[in-house]
N, C-alpha and C. Protein backbone atom coordinates (compact mmCIF):
# COMPACT_ATOMS: atom_id res chain seq x y z
N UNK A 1 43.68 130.95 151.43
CA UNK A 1 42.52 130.41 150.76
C UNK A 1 41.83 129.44 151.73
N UNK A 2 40.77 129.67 151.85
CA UNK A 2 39.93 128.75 152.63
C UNK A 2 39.31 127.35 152.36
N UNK A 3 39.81 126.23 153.02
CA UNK A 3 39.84 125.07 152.27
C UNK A 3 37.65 124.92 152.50
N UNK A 4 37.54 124.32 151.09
CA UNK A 4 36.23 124.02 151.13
C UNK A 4 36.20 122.23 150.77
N UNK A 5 34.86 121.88 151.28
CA UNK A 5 34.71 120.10 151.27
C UNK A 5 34.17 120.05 149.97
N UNK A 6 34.35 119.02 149.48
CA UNK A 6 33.59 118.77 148.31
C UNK A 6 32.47 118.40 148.47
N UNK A 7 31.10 118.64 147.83
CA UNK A 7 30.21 118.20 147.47
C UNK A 7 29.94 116.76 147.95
N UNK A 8 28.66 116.44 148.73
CA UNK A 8 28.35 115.35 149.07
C UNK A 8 28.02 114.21 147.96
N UNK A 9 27.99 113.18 147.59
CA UNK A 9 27.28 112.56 146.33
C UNK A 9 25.66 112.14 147.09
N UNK A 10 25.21 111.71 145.68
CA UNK A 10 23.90 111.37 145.91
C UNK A 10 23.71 110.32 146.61
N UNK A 11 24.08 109.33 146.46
CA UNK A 11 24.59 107.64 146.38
C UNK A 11 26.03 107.85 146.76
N UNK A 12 26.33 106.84 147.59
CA UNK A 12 27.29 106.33 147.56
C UNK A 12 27.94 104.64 148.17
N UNK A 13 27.78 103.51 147.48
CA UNK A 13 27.66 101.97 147.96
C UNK A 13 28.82 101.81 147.81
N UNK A 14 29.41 100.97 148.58
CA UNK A 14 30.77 100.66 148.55
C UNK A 14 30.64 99.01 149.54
N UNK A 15 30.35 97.71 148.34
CA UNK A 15 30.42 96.61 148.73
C UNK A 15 31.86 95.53 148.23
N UNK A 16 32.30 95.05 149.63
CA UNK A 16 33.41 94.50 149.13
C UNK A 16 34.69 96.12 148.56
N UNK A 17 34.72 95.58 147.30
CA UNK A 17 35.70 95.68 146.17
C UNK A 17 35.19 96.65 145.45
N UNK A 18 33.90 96.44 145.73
CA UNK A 18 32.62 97.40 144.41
C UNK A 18 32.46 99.18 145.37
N UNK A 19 32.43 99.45 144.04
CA UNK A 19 32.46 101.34 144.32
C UNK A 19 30.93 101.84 143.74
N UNK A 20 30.11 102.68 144.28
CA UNK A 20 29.19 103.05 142.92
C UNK A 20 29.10 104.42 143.66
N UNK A 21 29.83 105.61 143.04
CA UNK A 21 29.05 107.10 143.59
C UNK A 21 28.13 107.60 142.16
N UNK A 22 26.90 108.24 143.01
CA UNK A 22 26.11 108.50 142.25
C UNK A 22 26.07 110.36 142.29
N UNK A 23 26.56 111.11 141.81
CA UNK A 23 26.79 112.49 142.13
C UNK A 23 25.68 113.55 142.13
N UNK A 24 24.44 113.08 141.24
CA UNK A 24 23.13 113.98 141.09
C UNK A 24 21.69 112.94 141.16
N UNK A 25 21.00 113.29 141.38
CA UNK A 25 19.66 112.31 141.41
C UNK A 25 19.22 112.34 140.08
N UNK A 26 19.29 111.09 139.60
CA UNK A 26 18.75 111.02 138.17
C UNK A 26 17.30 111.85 138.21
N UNK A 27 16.83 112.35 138.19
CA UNK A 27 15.49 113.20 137.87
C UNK A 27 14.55 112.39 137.26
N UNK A 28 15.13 112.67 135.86
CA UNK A 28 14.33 112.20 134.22
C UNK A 28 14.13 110.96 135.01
N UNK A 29 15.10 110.10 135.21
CA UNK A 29 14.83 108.57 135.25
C UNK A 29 13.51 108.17 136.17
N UNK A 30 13.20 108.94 137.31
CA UNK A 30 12.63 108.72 138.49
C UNK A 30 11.22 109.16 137.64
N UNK A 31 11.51 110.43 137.21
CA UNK A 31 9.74 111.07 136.30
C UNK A 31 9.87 109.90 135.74
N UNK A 32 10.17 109.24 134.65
CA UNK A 32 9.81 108.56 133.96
C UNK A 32 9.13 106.82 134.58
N UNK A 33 9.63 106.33 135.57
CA UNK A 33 9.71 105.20 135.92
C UNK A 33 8.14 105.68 137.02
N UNK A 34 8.40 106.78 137.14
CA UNK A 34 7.15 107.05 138.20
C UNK A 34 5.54 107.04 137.30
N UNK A 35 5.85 107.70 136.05
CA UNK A 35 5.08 108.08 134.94
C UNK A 35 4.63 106.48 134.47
N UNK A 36 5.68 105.69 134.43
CA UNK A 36 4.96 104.30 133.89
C UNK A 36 4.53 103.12 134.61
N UNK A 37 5.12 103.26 136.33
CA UNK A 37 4.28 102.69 137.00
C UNK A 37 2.81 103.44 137.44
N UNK A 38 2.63 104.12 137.43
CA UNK A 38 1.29 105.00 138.11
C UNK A 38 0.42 104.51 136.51
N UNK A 39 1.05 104.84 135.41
CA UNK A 39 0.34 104.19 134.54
C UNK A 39 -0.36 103.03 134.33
N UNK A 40 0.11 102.18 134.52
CA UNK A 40 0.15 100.38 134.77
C UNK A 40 -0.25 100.29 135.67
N UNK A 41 -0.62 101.02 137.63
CA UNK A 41 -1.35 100.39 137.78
C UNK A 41 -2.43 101.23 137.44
N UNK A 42 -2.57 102.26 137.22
CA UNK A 42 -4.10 102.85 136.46
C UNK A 42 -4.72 101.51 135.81
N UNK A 43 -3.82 101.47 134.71
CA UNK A 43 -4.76 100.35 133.83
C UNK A 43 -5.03 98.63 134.54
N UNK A 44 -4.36 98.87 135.76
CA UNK A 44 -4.19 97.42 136.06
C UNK A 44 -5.75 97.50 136.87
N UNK A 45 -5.93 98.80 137.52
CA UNK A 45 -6.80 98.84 138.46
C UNK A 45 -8.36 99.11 137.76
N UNK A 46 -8.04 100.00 136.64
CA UNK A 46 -9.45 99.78 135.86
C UNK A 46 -9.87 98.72 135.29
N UNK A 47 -9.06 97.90 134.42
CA UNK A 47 -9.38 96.95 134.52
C UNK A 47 -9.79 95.90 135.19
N UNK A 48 -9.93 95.90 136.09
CA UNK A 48 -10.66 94.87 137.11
C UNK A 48 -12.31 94.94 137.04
């Protein structure tokens, strides 16, 4: 059997003591956060 590597993670921080792997790119989170800044500054910029 042919040894295979595992999967890279998305993220991976490792400060100190602290671990954080992140295994997929949040997607949703990024549309969404992208969706409500582009919003805000729309309105920040019309408004002027």
């Amino acid at each position: 059997m042919p040894y295979t590597t595992p999967p890279r993670p998305f993220v991976e921080i490792r400060i100190g003591g602290f671990h954080l792997v992140v295994q997929r790119a949040p997607v949703r989170l990024f549309a969404a956060v992208s969706a409500l800044v582009c919003s805000g500054f729309t309105a920040w910029w019309t408004a002027r």
